[in-house]
Every structure is written in C-alpha cells, then in structure tokens.
N, C-alpha and C. Protein backbone atom coordinates (compact mmCIF):
# COMPACT_ATOMS: atom_id res chain seq x y z
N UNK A 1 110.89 125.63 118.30
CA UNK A 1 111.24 124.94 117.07
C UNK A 1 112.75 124.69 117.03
N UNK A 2 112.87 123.36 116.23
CA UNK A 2 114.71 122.84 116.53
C UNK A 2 115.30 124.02 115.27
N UNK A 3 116.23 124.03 115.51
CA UNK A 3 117.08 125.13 114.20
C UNK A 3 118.01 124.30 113.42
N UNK A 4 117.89 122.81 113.86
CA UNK A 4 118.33 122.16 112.70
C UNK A 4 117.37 120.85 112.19
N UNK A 5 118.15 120.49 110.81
CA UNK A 5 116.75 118.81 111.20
C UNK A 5 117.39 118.50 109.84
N UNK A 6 117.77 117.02 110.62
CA UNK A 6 118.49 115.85 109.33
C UNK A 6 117.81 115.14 108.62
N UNK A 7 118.10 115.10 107.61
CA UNK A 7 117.07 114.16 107.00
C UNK A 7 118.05 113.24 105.66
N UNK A 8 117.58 111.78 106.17
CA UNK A 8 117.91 110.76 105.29
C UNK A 8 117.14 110.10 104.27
N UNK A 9 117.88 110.11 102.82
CA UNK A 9 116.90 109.52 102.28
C UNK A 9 117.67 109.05 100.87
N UNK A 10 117.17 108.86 100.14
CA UNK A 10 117.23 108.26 98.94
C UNK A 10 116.45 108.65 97.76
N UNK A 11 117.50 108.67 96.73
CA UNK A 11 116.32 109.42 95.20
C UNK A 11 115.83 108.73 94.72
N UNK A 12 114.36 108.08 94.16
CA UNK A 12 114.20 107.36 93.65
C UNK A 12 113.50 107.35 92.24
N UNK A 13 113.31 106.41 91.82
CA UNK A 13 112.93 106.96 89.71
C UNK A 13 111.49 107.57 89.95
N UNK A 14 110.85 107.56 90.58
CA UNK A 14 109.07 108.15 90.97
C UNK A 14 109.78 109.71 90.67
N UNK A 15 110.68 110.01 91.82
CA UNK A 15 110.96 111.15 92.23
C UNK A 15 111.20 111.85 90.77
N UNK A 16 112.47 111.17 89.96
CA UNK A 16 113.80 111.73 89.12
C UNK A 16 112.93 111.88 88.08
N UNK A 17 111.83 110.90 87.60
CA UNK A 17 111.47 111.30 86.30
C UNK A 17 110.35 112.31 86.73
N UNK A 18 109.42 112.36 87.72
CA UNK A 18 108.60 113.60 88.02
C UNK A 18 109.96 114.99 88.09
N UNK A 19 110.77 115.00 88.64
CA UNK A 19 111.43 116.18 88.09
C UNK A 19 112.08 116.30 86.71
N UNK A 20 112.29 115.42 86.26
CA UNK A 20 112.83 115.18 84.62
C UNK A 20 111.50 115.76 83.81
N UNK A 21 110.58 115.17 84.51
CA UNK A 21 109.40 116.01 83.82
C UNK A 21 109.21 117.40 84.09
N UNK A 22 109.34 117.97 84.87
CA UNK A 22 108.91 119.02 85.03
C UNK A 22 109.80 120.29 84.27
N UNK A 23 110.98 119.72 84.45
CA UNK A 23 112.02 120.31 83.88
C UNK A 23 112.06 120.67 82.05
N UNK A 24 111.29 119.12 81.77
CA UNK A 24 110.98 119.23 80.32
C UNK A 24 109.81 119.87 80.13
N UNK A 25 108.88 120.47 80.83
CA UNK A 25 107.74 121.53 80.44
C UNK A 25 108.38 122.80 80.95
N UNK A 26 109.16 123.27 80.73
CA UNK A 26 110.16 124.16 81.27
C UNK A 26 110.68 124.81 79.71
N UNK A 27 110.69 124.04 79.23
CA UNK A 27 111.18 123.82 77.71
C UNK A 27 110.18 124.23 76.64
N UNK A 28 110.01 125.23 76.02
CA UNK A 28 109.36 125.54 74.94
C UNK A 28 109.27 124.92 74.21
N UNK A 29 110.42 124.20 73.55
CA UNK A 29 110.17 123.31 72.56
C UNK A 29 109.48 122.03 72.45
N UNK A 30 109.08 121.60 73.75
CA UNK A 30 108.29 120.50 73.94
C UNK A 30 106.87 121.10 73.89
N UNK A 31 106.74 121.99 74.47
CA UNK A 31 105.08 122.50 74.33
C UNK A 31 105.13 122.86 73.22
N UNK A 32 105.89 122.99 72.03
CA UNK A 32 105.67 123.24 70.33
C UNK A 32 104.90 121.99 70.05
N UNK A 33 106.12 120.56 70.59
CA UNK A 33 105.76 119.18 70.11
C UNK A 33 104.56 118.74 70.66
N UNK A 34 104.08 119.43 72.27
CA UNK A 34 102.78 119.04 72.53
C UNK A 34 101.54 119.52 71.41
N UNK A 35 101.65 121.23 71.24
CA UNK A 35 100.77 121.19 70.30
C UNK A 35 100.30 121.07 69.09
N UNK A 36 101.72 120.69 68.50
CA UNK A 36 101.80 119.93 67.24
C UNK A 36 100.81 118.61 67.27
N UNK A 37 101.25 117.73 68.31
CA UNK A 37 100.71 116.88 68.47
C UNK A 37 99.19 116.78 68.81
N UNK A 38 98.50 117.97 69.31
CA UNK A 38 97.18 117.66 69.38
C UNK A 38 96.66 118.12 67.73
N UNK A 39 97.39 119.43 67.82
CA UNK A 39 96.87 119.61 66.26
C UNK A 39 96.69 118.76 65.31
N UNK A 40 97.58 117.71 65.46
CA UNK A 40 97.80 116.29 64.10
C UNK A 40 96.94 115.58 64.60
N UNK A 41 96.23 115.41 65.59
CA UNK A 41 95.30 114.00 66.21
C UNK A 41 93.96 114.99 65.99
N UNK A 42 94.26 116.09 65.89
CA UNK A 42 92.77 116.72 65.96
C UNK A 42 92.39 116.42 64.32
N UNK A 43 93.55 117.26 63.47
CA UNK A 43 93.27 116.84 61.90
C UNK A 43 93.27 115.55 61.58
N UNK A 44 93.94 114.53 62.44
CA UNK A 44 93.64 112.90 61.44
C UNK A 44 92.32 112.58 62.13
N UNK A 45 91.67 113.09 63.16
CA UNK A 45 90.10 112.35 63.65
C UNK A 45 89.22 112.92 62.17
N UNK A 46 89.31 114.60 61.97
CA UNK A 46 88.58 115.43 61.47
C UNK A 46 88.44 114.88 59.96
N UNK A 47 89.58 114.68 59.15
CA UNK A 47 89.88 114.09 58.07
C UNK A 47 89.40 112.33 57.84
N UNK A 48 89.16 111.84 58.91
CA UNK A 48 88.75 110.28 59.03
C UNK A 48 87.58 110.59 59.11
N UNK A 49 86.54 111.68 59.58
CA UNK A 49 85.57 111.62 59.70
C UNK A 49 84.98 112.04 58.81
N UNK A 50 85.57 113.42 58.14
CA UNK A 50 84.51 114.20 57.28
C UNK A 50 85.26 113.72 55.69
N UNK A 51 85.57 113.49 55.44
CA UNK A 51 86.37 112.42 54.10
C UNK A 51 85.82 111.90 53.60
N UNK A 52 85.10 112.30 51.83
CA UNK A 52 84.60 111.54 51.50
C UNK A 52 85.17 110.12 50.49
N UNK A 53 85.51 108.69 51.16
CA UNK A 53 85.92 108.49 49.99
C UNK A 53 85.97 106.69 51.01
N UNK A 54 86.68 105.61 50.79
CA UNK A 54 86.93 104.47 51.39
C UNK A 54 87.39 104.88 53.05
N UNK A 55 87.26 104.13 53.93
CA UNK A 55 88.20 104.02 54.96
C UNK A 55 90.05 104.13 54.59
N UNK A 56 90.30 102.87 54.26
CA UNK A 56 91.47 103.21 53.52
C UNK A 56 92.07 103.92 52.87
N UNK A 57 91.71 104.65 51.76
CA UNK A 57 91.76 105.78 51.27
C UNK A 57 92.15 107.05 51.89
N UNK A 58 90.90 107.48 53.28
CA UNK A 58 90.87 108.19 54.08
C UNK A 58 92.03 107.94 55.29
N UNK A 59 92.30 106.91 55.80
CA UNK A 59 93.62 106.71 56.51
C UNK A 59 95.17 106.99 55.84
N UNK A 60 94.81 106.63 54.54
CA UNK A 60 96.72 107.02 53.38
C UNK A 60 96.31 108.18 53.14
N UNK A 61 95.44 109.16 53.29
CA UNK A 61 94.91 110.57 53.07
C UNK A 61 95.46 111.09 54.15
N UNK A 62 95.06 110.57 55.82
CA UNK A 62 95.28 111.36 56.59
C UNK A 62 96.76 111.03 57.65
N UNK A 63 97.19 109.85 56.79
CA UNK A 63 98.38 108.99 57.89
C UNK A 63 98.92 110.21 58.27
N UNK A 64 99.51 111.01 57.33
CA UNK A 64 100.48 111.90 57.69
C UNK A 64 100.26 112.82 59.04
N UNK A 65 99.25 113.14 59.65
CA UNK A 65 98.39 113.52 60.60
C UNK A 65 98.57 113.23 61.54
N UNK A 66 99.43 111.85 61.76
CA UNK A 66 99.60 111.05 62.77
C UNK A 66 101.10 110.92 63.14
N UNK A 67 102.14 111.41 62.48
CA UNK A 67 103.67 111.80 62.64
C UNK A 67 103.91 112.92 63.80
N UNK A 68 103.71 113.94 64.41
CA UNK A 68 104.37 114.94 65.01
C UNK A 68 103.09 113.99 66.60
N UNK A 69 102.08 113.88 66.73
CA UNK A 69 101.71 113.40 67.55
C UNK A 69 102.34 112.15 68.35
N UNK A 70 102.88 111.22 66.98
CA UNK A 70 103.83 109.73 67.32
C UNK A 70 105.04 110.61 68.16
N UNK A 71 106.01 111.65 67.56
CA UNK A 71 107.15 111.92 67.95
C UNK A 71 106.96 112.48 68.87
N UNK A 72 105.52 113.20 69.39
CA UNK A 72 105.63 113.33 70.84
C UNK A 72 105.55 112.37 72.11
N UNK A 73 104.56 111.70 71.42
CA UNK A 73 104.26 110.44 72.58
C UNK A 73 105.40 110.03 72.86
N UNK A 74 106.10 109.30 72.03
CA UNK A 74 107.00 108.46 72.35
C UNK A 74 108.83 108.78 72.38
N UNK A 75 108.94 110.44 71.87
CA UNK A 75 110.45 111.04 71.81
C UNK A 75 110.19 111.56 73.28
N UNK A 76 109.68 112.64 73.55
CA UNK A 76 109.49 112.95 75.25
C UNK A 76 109.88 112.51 76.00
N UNK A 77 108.77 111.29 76.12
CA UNK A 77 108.70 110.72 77.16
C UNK A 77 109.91 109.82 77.88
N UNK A 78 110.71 108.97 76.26
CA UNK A 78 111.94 108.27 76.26
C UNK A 78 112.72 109.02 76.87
N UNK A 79 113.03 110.17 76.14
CA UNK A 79 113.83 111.28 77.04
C UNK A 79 113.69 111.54 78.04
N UNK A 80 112.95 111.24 78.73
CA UNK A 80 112.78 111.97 80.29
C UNK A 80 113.13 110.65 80.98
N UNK A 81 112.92 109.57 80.52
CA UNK A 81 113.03 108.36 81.01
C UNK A 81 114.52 108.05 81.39
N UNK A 82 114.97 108.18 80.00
CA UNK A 82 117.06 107.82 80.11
C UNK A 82 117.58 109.30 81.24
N UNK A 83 116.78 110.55 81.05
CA UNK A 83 117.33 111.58 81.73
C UNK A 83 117.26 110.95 83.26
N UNK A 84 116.10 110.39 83.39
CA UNK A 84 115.58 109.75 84.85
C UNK A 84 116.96 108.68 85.16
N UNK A 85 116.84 107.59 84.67
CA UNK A 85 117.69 106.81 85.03
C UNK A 85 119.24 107.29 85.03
N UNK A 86 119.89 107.87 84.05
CA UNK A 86 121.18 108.71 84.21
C UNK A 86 121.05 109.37 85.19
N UNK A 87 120.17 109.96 85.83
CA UNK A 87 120.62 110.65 87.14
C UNK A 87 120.80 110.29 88.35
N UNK A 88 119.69 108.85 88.35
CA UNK A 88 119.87 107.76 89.41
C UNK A 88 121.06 107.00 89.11
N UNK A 89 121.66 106.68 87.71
CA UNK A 89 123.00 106.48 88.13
C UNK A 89 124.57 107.16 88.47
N UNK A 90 123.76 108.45 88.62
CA UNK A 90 125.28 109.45 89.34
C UNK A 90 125.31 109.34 90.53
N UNK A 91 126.66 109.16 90.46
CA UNK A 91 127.46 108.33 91.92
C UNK A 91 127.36 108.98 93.07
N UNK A 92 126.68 110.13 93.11
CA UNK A 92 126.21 111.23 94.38
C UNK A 92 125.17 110.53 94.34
N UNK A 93 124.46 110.08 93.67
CA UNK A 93 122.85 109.85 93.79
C UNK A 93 122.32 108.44 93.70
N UNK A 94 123.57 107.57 94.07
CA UNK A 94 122.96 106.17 94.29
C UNK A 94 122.84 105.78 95.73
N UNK A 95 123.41 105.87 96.13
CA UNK A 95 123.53 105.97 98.07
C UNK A 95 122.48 107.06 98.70
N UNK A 96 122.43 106.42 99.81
CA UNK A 96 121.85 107.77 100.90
C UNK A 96 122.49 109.16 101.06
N UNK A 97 121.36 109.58 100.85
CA UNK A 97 122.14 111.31 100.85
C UNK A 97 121.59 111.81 102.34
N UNK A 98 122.07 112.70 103.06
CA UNK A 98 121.73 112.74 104.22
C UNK A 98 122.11 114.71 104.48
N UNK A 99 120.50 115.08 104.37
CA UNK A 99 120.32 116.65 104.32
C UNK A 99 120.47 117.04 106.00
N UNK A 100 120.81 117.94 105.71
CA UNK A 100 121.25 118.66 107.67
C UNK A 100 121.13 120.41 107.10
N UNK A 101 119.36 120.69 107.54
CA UNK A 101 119.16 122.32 106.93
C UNK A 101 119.09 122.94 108.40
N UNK A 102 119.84 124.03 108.51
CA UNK A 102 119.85 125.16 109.15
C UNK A 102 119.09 126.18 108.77
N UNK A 103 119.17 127.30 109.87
CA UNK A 103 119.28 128.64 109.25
C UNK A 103 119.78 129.36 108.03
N UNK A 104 121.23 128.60 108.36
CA UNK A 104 122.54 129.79 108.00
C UNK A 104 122.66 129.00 106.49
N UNK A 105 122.58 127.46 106.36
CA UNK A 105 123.02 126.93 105.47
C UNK A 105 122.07 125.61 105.33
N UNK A 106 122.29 124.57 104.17
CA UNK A 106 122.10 123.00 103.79
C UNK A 106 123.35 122.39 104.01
N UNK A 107 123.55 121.46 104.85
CA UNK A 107 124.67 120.33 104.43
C UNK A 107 124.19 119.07 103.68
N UNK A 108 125.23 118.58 102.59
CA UNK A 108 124.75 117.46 101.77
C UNK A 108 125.86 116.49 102.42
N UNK A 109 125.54 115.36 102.94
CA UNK A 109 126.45 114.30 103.18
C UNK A 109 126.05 113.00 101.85
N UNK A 110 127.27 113.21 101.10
CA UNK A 110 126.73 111.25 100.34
C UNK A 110 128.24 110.26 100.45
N UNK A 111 127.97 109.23 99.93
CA UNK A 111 129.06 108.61 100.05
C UNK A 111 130.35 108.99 99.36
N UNK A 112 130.37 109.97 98.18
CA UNK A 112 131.32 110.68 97.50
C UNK A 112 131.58 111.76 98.31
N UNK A 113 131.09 112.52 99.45
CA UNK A 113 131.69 113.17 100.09
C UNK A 113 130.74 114.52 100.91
N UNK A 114 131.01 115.35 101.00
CA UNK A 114 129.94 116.31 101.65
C UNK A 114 129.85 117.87 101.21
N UNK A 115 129.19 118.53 101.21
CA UNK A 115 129.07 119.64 100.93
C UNK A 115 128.20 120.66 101.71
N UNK A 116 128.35 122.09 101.32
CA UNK A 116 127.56 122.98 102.08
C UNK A 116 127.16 123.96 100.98
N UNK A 117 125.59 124.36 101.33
CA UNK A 117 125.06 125.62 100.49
C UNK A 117 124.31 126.82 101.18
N UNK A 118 124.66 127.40 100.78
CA UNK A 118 124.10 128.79 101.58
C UNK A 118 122.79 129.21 100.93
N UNK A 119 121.32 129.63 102.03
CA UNK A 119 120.26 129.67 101.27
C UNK A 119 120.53 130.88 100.52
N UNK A 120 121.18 131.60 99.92
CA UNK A 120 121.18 132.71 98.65
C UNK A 120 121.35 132.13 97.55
N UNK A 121 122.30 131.20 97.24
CA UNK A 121 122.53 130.34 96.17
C UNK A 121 121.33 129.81 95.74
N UNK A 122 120.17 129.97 96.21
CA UNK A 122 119.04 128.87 95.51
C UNK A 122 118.48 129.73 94.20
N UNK A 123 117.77 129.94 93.51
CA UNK A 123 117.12 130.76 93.31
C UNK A 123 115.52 130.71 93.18
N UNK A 124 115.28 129.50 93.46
CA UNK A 124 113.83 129.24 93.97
C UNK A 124 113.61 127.57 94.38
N UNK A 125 112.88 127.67 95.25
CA UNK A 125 112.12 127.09 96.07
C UNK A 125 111.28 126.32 96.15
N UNK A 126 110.83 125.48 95.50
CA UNK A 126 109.12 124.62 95.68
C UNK A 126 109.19 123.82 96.05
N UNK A 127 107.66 123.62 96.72
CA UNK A 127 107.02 122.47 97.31
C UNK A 127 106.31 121.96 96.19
N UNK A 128 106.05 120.88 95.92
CA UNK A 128 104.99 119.99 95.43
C UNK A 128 104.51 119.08 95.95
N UNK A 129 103.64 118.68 95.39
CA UNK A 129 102.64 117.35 96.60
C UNK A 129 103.55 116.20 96.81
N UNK A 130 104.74 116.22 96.13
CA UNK A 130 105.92 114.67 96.51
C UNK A 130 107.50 115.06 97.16
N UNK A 131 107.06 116.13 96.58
CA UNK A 131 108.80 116.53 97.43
C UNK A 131 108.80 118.01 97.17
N UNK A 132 110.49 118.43 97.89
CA UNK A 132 110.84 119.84 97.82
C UNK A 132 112.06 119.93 97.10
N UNK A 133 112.16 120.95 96.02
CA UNK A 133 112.54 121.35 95.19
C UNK A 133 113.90 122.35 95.52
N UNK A 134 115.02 122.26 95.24
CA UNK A 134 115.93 123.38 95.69
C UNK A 134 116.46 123.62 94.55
N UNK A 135 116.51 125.08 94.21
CA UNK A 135 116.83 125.11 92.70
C UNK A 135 117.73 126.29 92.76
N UNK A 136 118.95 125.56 92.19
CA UNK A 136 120.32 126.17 92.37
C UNK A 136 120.30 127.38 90.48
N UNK A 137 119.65 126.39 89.78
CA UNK A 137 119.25 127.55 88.64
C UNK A 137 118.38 126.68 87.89
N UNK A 138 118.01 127.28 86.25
CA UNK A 138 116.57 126.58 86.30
C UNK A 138 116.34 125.34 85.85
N UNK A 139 117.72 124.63 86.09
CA UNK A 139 117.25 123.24 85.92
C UNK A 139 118.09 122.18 86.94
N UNK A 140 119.02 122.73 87.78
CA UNK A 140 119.77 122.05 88.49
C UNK A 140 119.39 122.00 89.92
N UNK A 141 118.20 121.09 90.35
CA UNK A 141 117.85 121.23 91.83
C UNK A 141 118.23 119.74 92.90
N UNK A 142 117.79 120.31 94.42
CA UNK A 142 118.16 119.48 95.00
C UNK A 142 116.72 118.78 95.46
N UNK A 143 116.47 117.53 95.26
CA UNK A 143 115.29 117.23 95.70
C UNK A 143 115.14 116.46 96.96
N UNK A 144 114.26 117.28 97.31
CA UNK A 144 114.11 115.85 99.08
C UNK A 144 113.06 115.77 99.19
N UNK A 145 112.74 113.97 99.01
CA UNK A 145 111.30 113.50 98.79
C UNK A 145 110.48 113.60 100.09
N UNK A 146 109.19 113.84 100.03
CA UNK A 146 108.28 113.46 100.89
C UNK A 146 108.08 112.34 101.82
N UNK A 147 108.56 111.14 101.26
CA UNK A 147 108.15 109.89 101.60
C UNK A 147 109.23 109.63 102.67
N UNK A 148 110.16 110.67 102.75
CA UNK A 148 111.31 110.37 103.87
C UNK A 148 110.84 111.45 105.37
N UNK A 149 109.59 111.82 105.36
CA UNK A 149 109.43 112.79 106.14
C UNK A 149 107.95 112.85 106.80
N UNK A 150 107.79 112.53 108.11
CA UNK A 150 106.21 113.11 108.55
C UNK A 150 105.42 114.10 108.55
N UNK A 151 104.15 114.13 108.65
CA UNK A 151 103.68 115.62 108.86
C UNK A 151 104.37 116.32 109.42
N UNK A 152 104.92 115.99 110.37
CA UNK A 152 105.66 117.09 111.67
C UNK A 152 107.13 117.65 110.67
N UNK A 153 107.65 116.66 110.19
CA UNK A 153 109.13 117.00 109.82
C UNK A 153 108.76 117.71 108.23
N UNK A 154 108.06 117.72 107.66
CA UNK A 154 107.46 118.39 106.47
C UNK A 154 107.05 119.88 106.83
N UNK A 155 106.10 120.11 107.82
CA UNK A 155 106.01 121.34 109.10
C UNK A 155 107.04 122.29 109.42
N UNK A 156 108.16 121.38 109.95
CA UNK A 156 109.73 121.74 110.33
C UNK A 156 110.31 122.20 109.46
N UNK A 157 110.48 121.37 108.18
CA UNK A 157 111.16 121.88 106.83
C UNK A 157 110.68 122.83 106.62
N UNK A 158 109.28 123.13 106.40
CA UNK A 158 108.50 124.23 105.78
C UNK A 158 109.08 125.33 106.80
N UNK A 159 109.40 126.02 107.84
CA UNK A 159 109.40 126.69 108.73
C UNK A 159 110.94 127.09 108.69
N UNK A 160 111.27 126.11 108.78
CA UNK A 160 113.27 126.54 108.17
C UNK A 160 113.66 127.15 107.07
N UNK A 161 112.95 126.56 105.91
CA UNK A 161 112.76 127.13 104.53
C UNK A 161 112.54 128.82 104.82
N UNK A 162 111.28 128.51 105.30
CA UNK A 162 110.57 130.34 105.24
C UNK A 162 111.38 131.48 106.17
N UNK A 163 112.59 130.48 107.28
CA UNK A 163 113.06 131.92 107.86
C UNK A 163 114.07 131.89 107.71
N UNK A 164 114.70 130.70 107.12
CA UNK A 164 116.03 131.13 105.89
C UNK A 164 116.16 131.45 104.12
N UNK A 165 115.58 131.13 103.77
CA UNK A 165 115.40 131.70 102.40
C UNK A 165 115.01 132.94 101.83
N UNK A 166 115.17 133.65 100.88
CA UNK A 166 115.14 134.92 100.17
C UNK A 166 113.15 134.91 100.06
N UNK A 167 112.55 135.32 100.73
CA UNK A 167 110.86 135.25 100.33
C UNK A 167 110.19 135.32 99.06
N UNK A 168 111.13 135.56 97.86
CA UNK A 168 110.64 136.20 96.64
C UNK A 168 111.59 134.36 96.04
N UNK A 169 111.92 133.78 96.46
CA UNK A 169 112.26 132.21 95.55
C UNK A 169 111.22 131.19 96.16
N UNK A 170 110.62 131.75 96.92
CA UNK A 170 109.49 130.48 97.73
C UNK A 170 108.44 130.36 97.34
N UNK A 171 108.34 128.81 97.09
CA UNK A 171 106.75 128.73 96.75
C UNK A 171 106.03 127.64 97.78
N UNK A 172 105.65 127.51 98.31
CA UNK A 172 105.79 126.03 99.34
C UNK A 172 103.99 126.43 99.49
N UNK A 173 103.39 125.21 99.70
CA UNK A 173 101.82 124.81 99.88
C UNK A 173 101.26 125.65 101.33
C-alpha cells in the first residue's frame, strides 16, 4: 500500500448543503422546530377532521396549527441553503483544493495557500455514502467528496485513515 495519495477536487453545493445539513441536525433547536412542526400538522389534520362546524370555520379554527410547521419548512431549510452557498463562496473553497494524506499528517494545497494537519487535531472522522468528513470540532470539517475518487482510491483513503487516526474518532463504512 502507497503511504501517500493526492487527491484533487472541488466542493460543490450537493456536497456543502448535505454537510450544512447535517450540521443543522446537530442542533437541538431544530429538532424542537422539527417537532413542533409535526405536532402542528398533526393538530391542523386532527382539528379539520374531527371539527364540528363549516370547512371554513374549521380552517380559521385550526390556521394557527399551521405556523411552527411553515417556520420549519421554509426557515431551515433557507438557512442551510445561504450557509451552503457562503461557504462555496470562501476564497479557500472556490478553486481546487488538492489533499496529500499521509501517515504522519493531511496537506491542504488551495489557491490562497497551503497548510498542514496532524491526525490528532481531528476529533472525529466519518464516512458517509458521498464523502469523508474531517472534523476539526463539532462543526468545522474538512470534506473530500466521493465523486473525486475510485473504488480503489476510496479503499486507499479508508486504510490511511485507519492507521493514522486516533480509533475512538472513526467511523468509516
């Protein structure tokens, strides 16, 4: 097995808002607004149904039912959206970034300049079915997509990961 392996690639909005998301179920306060929100869609069906009185009536009865469900659908999601695009427009993250993982360390090459991280600094690790996750703490990670990598070099990564990293930050498939 090689003990190093470069990899070029690019972040793209698929990627940024699947981690923008993930990051926001990370967040308690959104799983409040999630179950607010089923709770209010559960009471405005229940109230439209078992209500005795006009349709109309029964809808200005139960509108209110339908507020914390609206502010989830559509506050969330916006948010994760502008979080998505603000990150694709930081100036590390519009250009090719170009990963070089060792043993000992990660090198980050972008067009603003280069850097090095040592695998202790992470504090965890994941794989998911689109990319790999490097998580410097619990919301600041480095992502390197899938779509820049073959079975074989996904294999490779996985194998570098596991005999440089701390075993208790890894989660990989």
């Amino acid at each position: 097995m090689n003990n190093t392996m470069k990899i070029k690639t690019k972040l793209r909005f698929k990627e940024a808002f699947r981690y923008n998301l993930h990051i926001a179920f990370t967040n308690i306060i959104n799983y409040i607004f999630l179950i607010l929100g089923i709770i209010g869609l559960v009471m405005f069906v229940n109230n439209m149904m078992t209500m005795d009185a006009s349709m109309d009536v029964r809808f200005s009865k139960s509108f209110v039912f339908l507020i914390p469900p609206f502010l989830f659908i559509t506050n969330v999601p916006l948010r994760i959206w502008r979080e998505s695009v603000k990150l694709l427009n930081n100036p590390i993250l519009k250009d090719e970034i170009i990963y070089i993982f060792s043993k000992e360390d990660i090198s980050f090459q972008t067009s603003q300049g280069e850097a090095n991280t040592k695998w202790d600094d992470y504090v965890k690790i994941i794989e998911t079915k689109h990319d790999f996750r490097l998580f410097m703490d619990r919301v600041q990670a480095q992502i390197v997509p899938k779509y820049s990598l073959n079975n074989q070099e996904i294999e490779q990564l996985r194998d570098i990961i596991k005999d440089a990293a701390n075993p208790q930050t890894i989660k990989l498939k």
